[in-house]
PDB file of N, CA and C in Angstrom:
ATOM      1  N   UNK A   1      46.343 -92.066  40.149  1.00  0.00           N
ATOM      2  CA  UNK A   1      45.236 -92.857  39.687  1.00  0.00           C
ATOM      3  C   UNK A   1      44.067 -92.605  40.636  1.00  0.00           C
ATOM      4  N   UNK A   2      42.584 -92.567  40.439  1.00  0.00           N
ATOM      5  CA  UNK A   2      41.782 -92.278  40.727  1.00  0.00           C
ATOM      6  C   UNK A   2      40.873 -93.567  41.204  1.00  0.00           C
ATOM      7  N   UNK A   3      40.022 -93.512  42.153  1.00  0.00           N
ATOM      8  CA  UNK A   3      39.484 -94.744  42.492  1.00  0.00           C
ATOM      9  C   UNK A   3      38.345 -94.558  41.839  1.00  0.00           C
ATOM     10  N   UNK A   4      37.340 -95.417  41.008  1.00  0.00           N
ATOM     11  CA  UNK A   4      36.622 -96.064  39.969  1.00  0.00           C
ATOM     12  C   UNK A   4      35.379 -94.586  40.589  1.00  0.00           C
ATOM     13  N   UNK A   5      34.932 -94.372  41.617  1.00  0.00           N
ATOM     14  CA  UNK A   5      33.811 -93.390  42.124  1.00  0.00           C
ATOM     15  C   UNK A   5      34.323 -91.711  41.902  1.00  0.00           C
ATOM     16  N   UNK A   6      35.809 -91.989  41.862  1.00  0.00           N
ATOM     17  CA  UNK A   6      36.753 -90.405  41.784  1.00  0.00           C
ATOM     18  C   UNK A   6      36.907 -89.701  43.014  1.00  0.00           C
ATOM     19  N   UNK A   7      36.556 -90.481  44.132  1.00  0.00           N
ATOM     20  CA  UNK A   7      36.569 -89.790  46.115  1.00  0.00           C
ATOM     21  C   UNK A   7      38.450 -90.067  46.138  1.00  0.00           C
ATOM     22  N   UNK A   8      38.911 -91.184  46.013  1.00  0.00           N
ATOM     23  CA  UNK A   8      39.688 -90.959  46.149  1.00  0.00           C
ATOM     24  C   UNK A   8      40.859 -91.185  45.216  1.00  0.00           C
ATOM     25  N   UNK A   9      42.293 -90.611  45.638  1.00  0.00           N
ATOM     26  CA  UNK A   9      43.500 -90.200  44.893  1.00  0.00           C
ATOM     27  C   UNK A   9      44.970 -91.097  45.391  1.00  0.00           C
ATOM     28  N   UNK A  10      45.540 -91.854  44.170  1.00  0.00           N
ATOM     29  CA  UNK A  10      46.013 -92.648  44.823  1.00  0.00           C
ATOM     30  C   UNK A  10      47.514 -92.750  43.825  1.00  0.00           C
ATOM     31  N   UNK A  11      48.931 -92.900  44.648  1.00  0.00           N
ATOM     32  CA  UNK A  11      50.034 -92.733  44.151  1.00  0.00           C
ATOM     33  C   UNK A  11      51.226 -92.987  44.535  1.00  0.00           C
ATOM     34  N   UNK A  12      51.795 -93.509  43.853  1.00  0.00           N
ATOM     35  CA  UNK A  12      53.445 -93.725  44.171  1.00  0.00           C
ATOM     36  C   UNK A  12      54.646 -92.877  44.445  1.00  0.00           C
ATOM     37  N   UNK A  13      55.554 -93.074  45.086  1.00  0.00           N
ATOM     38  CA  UNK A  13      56.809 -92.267  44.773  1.00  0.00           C
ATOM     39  C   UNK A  13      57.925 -93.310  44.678  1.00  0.00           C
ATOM     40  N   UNK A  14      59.536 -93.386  44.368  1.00  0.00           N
ATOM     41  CA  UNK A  14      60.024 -93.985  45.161  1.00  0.00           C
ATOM     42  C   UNK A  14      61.437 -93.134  45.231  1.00  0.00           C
ATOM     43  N   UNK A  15      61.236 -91.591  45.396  1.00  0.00           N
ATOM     44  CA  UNK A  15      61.894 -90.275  45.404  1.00  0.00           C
ATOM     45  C   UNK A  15      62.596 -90.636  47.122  1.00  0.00           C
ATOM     46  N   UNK A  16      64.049 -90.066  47.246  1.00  0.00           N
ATOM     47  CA  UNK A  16      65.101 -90.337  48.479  1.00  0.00           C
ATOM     48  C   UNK A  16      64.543 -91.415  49.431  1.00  0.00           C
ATOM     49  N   UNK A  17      64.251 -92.890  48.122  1.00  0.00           N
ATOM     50  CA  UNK A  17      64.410 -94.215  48.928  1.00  0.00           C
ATOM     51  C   UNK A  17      65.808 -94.149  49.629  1.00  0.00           C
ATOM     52  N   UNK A  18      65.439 -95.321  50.735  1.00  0.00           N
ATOM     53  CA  UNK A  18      67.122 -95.240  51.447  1.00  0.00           C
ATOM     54  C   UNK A  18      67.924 -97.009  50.864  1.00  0.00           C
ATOM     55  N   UNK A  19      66.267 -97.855  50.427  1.00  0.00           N
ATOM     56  CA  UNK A  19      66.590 -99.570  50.294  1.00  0.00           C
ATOM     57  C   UNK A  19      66.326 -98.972  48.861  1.00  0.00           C
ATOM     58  N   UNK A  20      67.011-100.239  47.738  1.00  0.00           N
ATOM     59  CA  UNK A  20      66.426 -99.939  45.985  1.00  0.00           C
ATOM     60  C   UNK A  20      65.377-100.805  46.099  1.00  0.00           C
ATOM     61  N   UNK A  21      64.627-100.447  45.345  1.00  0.00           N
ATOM     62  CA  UNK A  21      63.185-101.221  45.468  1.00  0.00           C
ATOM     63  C   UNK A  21      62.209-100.182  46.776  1.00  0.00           C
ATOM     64  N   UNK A  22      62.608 -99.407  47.589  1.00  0.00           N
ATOM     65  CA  UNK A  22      61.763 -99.067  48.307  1.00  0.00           C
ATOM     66  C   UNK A  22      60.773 -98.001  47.617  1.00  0.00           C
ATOM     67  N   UNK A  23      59.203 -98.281  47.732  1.00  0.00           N
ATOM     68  CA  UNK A  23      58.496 -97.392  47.297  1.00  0.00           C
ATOM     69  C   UNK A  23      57.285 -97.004  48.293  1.00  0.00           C
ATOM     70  N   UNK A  24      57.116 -95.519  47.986  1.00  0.00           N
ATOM     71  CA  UNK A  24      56.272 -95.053  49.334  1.00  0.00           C
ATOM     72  C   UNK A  24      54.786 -95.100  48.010  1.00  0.00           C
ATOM     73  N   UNK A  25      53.411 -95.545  49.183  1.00  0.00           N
ATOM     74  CA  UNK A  25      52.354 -95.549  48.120  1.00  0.00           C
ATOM     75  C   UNK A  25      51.395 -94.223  49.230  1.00  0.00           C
ATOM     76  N   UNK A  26      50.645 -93.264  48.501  1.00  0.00           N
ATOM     77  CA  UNK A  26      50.058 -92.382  49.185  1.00  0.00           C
ATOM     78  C   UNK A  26      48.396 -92.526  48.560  1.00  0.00           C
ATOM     79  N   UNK A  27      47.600 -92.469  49.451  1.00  0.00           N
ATOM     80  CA  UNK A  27      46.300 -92.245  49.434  1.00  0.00           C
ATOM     81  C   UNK A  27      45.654 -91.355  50.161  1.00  0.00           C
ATOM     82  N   UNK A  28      45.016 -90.814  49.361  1.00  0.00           N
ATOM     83  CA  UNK A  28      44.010 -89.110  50.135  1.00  0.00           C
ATOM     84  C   UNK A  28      42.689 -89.210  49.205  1.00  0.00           C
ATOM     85  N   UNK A  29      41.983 -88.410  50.265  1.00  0.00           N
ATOM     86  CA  UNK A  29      40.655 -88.415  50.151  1.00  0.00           C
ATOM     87  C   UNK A  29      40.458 -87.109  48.784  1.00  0.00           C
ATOM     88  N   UNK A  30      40.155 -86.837  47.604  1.00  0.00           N
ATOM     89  CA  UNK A  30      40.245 -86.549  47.106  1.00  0.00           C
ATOM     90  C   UNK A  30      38.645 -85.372  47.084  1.00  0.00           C
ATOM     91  N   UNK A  31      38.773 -84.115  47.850  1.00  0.00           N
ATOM     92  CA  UNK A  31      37.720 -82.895  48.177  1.00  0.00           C
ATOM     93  C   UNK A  31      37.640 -81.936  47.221  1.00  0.00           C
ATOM     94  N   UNK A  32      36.451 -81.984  46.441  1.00  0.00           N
ATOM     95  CA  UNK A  32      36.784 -80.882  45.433  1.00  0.00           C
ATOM     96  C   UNK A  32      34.734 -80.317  45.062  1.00  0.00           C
TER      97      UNK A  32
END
């Protein structure tokens, strides 16, 4: 998902959790 201006990039995983329910959230500056 994209932040409302489109700078930045924003996303979930919850790929080789070790807890259920654990989810990793990632945000980057989105350079193009």
């Amino acid at each position: 998902m994209f932040s409302y201006d489109g700078k930045q990039l924003v996303f979930a995983s919850n790929r080789n959790n070790k807890i259920r329910g654990e989810t990793n959230v990632f945000i980057a500056d989105w350079v193009w």
